[in-house]
C-alpha atoms as a PDB file:
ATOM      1  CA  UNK A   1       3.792   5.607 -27.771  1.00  0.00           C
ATOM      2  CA  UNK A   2       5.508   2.682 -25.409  1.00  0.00           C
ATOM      3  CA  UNK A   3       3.384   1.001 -22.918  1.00  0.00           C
ATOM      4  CA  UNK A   4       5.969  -0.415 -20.168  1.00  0.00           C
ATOM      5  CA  UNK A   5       5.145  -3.025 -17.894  1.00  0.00           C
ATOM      6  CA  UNK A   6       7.149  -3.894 -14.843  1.00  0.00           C
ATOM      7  CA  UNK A   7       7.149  -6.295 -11.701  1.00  0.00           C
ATOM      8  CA  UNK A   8       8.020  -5.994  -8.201  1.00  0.00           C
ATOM      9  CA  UNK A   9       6.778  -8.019  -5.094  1.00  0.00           C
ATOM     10  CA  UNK A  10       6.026  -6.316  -1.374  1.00  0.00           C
ATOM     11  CA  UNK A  11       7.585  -7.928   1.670  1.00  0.00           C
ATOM     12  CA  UNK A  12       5.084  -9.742   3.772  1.00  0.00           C
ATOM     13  CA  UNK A  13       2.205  -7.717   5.687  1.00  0.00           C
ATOM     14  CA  UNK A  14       3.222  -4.023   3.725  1.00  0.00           C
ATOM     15  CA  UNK A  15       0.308  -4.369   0.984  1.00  0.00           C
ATOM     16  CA  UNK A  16      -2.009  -1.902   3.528  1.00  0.00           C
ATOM     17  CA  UNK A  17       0.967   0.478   4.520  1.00  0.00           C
ATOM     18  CA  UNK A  18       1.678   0.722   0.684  1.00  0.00           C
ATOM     19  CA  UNK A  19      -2.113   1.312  -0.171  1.00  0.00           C
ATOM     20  CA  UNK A  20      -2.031   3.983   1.783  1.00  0.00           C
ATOM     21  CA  UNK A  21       0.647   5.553   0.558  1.00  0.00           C
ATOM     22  CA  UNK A  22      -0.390   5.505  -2.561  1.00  0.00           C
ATOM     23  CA  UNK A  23      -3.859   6.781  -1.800  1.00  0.00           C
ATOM     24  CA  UNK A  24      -2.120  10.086  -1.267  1.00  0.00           C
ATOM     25  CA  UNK A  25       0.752  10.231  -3.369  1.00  0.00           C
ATOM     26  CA  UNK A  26       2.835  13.116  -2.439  1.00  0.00           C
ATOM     27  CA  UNK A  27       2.497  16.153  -5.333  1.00  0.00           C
ATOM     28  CA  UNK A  28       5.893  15.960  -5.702  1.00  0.00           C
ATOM     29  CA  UNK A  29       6.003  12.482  -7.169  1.00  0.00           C
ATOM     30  CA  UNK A  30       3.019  13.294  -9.423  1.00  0.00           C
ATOM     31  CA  UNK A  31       4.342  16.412 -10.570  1.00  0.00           C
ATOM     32  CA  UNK A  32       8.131  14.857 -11.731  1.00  0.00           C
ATOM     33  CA  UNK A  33       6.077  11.880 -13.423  1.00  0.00           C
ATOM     34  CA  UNK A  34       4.179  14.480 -15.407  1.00  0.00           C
ATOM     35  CA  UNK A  35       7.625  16.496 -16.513  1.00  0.00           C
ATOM     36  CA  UNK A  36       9.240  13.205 -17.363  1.00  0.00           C
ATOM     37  CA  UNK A  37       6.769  12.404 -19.871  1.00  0.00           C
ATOM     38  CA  UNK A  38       5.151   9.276 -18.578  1.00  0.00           C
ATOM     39  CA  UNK A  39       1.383   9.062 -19.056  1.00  0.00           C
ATOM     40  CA  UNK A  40      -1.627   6.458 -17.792  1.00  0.00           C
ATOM     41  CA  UNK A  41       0.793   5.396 -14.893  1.00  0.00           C
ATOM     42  CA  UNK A  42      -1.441   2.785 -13.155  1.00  0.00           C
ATOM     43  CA  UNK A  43      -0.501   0.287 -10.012  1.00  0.00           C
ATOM     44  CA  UNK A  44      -2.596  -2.770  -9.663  1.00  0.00           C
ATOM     45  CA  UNK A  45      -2.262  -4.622  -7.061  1.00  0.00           C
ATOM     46  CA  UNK A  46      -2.428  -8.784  -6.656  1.00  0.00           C
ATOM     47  CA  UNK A  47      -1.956 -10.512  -3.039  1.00  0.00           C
ATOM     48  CA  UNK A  48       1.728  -9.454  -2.707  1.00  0.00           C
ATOM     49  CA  UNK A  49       2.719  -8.757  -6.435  1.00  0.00           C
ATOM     50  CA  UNK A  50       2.597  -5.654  -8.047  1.00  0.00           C
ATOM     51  CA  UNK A  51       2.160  -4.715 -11.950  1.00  0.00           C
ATOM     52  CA  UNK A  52       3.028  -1.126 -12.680  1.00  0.00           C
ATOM     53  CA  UNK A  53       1.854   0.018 -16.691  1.00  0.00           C
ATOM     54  CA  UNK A  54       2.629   3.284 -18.219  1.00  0.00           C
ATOM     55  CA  UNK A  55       3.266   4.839 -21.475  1.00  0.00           C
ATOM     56  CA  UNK A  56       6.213   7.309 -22.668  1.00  0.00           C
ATOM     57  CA  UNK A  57       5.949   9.308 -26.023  1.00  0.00           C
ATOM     58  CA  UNK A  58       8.492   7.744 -28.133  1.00  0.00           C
ATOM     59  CA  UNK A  59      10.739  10.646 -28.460  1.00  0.00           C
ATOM     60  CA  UNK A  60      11.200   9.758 -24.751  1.00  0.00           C
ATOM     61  CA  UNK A  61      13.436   7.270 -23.472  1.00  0.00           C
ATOM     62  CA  UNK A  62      12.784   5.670 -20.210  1.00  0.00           C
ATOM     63  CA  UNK A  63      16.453   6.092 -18.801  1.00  0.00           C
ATOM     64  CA  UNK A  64      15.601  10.028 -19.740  1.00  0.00           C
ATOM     65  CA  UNK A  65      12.659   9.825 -17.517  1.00  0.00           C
ATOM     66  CA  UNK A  66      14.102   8.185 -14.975  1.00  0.00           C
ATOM     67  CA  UNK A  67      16.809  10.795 -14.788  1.00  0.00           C
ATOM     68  CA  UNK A  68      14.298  13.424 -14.705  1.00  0.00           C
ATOM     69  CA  UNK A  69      12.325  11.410 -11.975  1.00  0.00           C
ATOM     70  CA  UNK A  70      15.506  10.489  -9.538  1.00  0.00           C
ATOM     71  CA  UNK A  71      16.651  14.467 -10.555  1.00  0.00           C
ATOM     72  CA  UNK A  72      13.559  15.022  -7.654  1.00  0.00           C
ATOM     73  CA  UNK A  73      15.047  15.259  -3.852  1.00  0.00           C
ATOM     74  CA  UNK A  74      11.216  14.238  -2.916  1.00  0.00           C
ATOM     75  CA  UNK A  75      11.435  11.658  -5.234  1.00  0.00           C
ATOM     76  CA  UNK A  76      14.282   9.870  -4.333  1.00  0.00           C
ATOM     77  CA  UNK A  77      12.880  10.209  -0.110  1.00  0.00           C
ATOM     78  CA  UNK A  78       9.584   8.560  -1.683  1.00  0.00           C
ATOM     79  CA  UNK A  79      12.036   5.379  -3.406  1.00  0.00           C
ATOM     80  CA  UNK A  80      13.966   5.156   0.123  1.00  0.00           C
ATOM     81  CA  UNK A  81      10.282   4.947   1.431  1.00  0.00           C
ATOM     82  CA  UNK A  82       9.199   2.416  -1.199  1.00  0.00           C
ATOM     83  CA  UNK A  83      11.884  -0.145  -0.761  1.00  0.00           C
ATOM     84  CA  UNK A  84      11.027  -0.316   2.897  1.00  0.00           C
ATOM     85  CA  UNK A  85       7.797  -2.136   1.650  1.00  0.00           C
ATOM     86  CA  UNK A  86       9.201  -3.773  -1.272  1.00  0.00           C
ATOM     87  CA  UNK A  87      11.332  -6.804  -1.773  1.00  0.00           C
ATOM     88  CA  UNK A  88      13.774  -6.889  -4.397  1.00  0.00           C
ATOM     89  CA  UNK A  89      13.355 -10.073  -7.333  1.00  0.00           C
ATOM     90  CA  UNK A  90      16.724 -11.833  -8.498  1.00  0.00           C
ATOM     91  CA  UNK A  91      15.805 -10.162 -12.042  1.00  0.00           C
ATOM     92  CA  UNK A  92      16.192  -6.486  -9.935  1.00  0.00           C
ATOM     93  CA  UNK A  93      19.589  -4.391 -10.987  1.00  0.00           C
ATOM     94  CA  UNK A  94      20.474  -1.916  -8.750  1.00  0.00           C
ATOM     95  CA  UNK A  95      18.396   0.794  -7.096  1.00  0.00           C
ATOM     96  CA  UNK A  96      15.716   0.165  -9.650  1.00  0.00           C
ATOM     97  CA  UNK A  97      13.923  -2.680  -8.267  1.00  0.00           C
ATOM     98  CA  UNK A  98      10.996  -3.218 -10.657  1.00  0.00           C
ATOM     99  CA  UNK A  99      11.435  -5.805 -13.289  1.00  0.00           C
ATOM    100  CA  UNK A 100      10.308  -5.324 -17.083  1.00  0.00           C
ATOM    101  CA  UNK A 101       7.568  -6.872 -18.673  1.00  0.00           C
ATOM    102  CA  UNK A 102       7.805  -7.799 -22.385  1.00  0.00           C
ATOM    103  CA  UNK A 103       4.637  -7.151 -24.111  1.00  0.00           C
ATOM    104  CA  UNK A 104       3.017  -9.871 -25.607  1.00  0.00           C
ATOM    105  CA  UNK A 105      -0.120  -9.069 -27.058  1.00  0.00           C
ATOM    106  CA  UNK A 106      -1.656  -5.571 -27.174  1.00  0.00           C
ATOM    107  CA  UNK A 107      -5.479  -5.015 -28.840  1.00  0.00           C
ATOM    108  CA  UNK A 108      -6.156  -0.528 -30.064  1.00  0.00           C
ATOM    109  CA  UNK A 109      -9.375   0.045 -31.133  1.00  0.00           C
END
């Protein structure tokens, strides 16, 4: 299984508009992460700065899943929403704004 870990920051006074979107994420979006294999997505939240983890089975790659998420009309209206309240970082390569995380210590009982 990979755990990812990414980055991204929220422009200035959008950390309630993007609570509450994500207090009722749109079935849409939850259904396309479920067919593109990601699993345990969490989004925690600190002042501005947001760290997204999830894992992908490793047969899985995360371009694949990508392609299956962005493959989504709903989807892609939710990103358009999302960078509204988002701010790229200099890291950030084209539409995909959130930056990766290396891992650097990981404890499995």
């Amino acid at each position: 299984m990979q755990r990812i870990g990414r980055v991204i920051r929220l422009r200035e006074g959008t950390e309630s508009e993007y609570e509450r979107y994500h207090a009722n994420v749109w079935p849409e979006i939850l259904e396309a992460i479920r067919k593109s294999g990601i699993r345990n997505h969490t989004i925690f939240r600190h002042g501005r700065w947001l760290f997204s983890y999830f894992e992908l089975p490793d047969n899985i790659s995360l371009t694949e899943a990508g392609r299956i998420i962005s493959s989504c009309d709903v989807c892609r209206k939710w990103e358009k929403l999302m960078h509204t309240l988002q701010e790229p970082l200099p890291e950030s390569s084209g539409d995909n704004w959130w930056v990766m995380m290396k891992e650097v210590f990981h404890a499995s009982n």
